[in-house]
Each structure stands twice: as structure tokens, then as C-alpha cells.
Protein backbone atom coordinates (compact mmCIF):
# COMPACT_ATOMS: atom_id res chain seq x y z
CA UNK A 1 -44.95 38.58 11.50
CA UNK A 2 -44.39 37.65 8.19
CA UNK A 3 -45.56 34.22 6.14
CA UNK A 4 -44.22 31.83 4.98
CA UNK A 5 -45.45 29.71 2.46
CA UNK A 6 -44.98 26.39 2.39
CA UNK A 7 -43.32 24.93 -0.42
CA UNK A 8 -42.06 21.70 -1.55
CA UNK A 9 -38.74 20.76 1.21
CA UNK A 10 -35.36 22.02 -0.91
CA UNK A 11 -32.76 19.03 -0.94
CA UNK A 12 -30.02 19.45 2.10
CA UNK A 13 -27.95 19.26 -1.03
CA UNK A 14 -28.24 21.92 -2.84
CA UNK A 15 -27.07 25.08 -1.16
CA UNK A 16 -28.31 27.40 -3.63
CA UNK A 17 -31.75 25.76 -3.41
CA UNK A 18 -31.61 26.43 0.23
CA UNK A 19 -30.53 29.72 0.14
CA UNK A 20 -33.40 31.41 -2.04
CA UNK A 21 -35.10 29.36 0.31
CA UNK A 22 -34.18 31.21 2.92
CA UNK A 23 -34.05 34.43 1.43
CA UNK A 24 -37.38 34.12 0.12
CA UNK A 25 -38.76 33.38 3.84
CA UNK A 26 -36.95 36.29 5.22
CA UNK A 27 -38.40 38.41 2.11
CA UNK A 28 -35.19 39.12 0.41
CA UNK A 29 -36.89 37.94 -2.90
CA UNK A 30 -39.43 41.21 -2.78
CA UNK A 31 -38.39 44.52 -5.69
CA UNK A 32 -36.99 46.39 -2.85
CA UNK A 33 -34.43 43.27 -0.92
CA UNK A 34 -33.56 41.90 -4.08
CA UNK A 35 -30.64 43.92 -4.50
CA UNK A 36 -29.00 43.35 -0.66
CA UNK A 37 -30.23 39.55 -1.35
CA UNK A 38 -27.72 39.76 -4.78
CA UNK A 39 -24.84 41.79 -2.66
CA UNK A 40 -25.44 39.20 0.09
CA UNK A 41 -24.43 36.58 -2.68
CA UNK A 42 -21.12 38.35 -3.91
CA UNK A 43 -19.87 38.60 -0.22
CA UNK A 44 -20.78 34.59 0.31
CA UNK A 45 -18.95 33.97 -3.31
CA UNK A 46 -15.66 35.98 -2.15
CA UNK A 47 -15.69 34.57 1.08
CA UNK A 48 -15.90 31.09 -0.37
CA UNK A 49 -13.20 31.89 -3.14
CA UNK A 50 -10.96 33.55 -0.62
CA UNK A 51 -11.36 30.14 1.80
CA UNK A 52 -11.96 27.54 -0.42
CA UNK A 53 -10.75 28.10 -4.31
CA UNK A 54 -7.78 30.56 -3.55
CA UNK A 55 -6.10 28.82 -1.65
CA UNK A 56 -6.53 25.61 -3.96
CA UNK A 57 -5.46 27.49 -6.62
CA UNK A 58 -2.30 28.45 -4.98
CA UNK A 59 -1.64 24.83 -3.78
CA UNK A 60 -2.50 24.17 -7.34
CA UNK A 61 0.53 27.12 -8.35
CA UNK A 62 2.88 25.69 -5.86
CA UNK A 63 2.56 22.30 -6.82
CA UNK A 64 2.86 23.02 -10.84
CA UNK A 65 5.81 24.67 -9.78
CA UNK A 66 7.19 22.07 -7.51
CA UNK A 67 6.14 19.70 -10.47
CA UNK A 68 8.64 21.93 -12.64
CA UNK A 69 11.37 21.59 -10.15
CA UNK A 70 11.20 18.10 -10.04
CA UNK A 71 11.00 17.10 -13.56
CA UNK A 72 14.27 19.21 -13.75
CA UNK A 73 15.98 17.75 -10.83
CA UNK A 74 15.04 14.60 -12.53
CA UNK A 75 16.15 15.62 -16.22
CA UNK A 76 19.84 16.82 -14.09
CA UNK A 77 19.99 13.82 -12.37
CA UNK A 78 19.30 11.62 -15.65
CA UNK A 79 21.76 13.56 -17.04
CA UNK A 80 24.48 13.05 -14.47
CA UNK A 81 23.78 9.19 -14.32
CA UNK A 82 23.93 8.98 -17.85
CA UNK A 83 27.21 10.62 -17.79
CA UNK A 84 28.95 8.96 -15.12
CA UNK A 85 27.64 5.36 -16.35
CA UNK A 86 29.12 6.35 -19.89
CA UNK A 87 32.41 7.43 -17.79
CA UNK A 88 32.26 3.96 -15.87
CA UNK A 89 31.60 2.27 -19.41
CA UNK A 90 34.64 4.09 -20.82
CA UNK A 91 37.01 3.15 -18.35
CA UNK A 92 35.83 -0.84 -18.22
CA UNK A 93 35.92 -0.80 -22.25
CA UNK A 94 39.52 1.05 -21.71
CA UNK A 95 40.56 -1.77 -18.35
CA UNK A 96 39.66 -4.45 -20.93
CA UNK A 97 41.39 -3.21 -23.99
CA UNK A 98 44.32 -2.84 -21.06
CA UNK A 99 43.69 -7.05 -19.74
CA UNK A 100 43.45 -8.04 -23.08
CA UNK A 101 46.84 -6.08 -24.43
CA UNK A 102 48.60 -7.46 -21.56
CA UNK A 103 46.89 -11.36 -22.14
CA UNK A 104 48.19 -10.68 -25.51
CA UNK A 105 51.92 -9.98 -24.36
CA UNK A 106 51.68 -12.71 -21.99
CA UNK A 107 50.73 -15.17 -24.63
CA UNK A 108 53.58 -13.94 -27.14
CA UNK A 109 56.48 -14.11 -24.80
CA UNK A 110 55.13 -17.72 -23.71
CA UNK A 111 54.84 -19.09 -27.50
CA UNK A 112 58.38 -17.41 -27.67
CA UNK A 113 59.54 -18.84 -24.29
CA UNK A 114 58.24 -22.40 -25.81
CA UNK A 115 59.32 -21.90 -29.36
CA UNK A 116 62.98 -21.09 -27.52
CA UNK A 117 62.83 -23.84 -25.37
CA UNK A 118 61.83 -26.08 -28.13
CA UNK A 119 65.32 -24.94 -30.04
CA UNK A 120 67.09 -25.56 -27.02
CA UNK A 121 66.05 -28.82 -26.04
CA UNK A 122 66.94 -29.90 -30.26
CA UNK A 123 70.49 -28.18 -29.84
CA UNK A 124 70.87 -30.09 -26.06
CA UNK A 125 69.51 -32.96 -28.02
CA UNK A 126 72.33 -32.39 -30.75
CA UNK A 127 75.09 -31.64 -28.44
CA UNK A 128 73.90 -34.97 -26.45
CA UNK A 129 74.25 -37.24 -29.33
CA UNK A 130 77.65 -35.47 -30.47
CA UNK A 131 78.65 -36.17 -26.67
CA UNK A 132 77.85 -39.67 -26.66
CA UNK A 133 79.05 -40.27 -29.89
CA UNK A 134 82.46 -38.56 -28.86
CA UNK A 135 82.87 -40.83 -25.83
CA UNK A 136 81.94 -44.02 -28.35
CA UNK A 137 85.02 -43.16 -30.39
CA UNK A 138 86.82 -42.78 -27.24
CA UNK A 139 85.82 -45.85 -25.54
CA UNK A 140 86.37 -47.54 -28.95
CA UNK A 141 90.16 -45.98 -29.41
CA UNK A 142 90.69 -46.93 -25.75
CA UNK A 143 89.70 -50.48 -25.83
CA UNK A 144 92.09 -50.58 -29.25
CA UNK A 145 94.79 -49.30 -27.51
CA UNK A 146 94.79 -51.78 -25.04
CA UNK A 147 95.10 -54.21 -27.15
CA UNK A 148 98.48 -52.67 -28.63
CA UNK A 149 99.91 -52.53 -25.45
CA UNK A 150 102.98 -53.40 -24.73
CA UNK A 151 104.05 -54.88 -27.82
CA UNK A 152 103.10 -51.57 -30.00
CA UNK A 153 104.22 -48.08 -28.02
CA UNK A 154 104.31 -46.51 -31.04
CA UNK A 155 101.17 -47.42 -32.58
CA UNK A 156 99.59 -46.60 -28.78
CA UNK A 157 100.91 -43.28 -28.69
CA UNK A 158 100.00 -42.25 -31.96
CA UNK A 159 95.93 -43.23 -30.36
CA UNK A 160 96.42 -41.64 -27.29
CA UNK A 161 97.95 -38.39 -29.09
CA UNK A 162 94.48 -38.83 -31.57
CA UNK A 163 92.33 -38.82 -28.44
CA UNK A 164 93.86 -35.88 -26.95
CA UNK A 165 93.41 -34.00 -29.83
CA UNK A 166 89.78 -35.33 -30.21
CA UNK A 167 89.11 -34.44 -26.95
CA UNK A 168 90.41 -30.79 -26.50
CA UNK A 169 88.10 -30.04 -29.27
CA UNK A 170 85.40 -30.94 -26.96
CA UNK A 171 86.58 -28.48 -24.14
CA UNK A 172 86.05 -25.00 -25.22
């Protein structure tokens, strides 16, 4: 049976504590074990690479990658928004230029459609006061002429023929 000696308790913590440890108590430590002790170490250090680190370092691959892919999905979709918002800004910039032309026209024909109705209200005016002052001479040669009659047929009919002549000047 073989001795152990008692040393100080090793930590649960530290596994590499506990391990020479162990591999003293089983005699691993001596000139002749020391060598399947240091083989016995490789095998536990691939074994815990091939479980524990390789496969983190793969996650850790496959997420830089993934990483990659996104930032360039991102950078094509940035892109793309960029684009179609400058589209959408192009075409409201060109719909306004469109409004504003045709606020423009609108405005023109309704200064001309005021400055025209503004002439044709001062010719009706015009015409009105020609009118009017038309019938006063009539109304004036008529009342005259009534006056003349009977005792001056001549002097009547020489009105009347005035008037007529007046007024088919005023018919067109």
C-alpha cells in the first residue's frame, strides 16, 4: 500500500493544484511516472480544447463571420434607404416645383381675368354713360318736339328726322 503524506488541503479551485495532488498520491510524481503523469496532461489539454475552446473558437469564427454579414446587409440596406429617400426627395422637390408652376399660372390668368374685367366694367361704364346720355338728348328733342306740334310740322320733322339719325347710330 502506498503513503500518502499529508499535506496542506489544495483549494477545490484550482484544478491543477488538485491534480499534482492526485498524481503525487498515486505516485505519478516519482523519475519513472513522471513522463505518463506529463502524457496524461496533453490528453486532458486536447480533450478540454477539443470540448471546451474549439468549439468556442468556432462559435467565435461563425459569429465574426455572421458579424461580417450583417454589417454588410446593413451597409446595403443603408444604401438602398438612402437611395430611395433621395428618390422620394426628388420627386416631392419635382411635385412642388410642379404645385408651385401651376399656383403660378393660376395666379396670372386671375390678375389677367381681373385686369380684363376691370377694362370691361370702364368700357360698360363708358358705353352706360354714352347710353344715358343718348336717351337725354332724346328725351330732350322729344319733349321739344312736342311743343312744336301742330303749329310747326316742319320744324317737327326736321327733329324727328335728327333723332332717327341719332339713333341708328346707336344700333349697330
Amino acid at each position: 500500500m502506498k503513503t500518502v503524506a499529508m499535506e496542506a488541503p489544495v483549494p477545490e479551485d484550482d484544478a491543477l493544484a488538485r491534480m499534482v495532488s492526485l498524481a503525487d498520491a498515486e505516485g505519478l510524481l516519482q523519475a519513472g511516472s513522471l513522463e505518463r503523469f506529463v502524457d496524461g496532461l496533453r490528453e486532458r489539454g486536447r480533450i478540454i480544447l477539443e470540448g471546451r475552446v474549439l468549439p468556442l473558437e468556432r462559435r467565435v469564427e461563425a459569429l465574426e463571420k455572421e458579424n461580417t454579414w450583417r454589417r454588410a446587409e446593413q451597409a446595403r440596406t443603408a444604401a438602398a434607404h438612402d437611395r430611395l429617400l433621395e428618390h422620394h426627395r426628388a420627386a416631392l422637390a419635382e411635385e412642388v416645383a410642379h404645385r408651385m408652376s401651376e399656383i403660378e399660372a393660376r395666379d396670372a390668368e386671375i390678375r389677367r381675368w381681373r385686369e380684363e374685367h376691370a377694362r370691361a366694367s370702364a368700357a360698360h361704364d363708358r358705353l352706360l354713360e354714352h347710353h344715358r346720355a343718348v336717351l337725354a338728348g332724346v328725351a330732350e328733342s322729344l319733349t321739344a318736339l312736342i311743343s312744336w306740334l301742330p303749329w310747326s310740322y316742319r320744324r317737327a320733322q326736321a327733329s324727328l328726322a335728327r333723332l332717327a339719325t341719332t339713333l341708328r347710330q346707336e344700333v349697330p
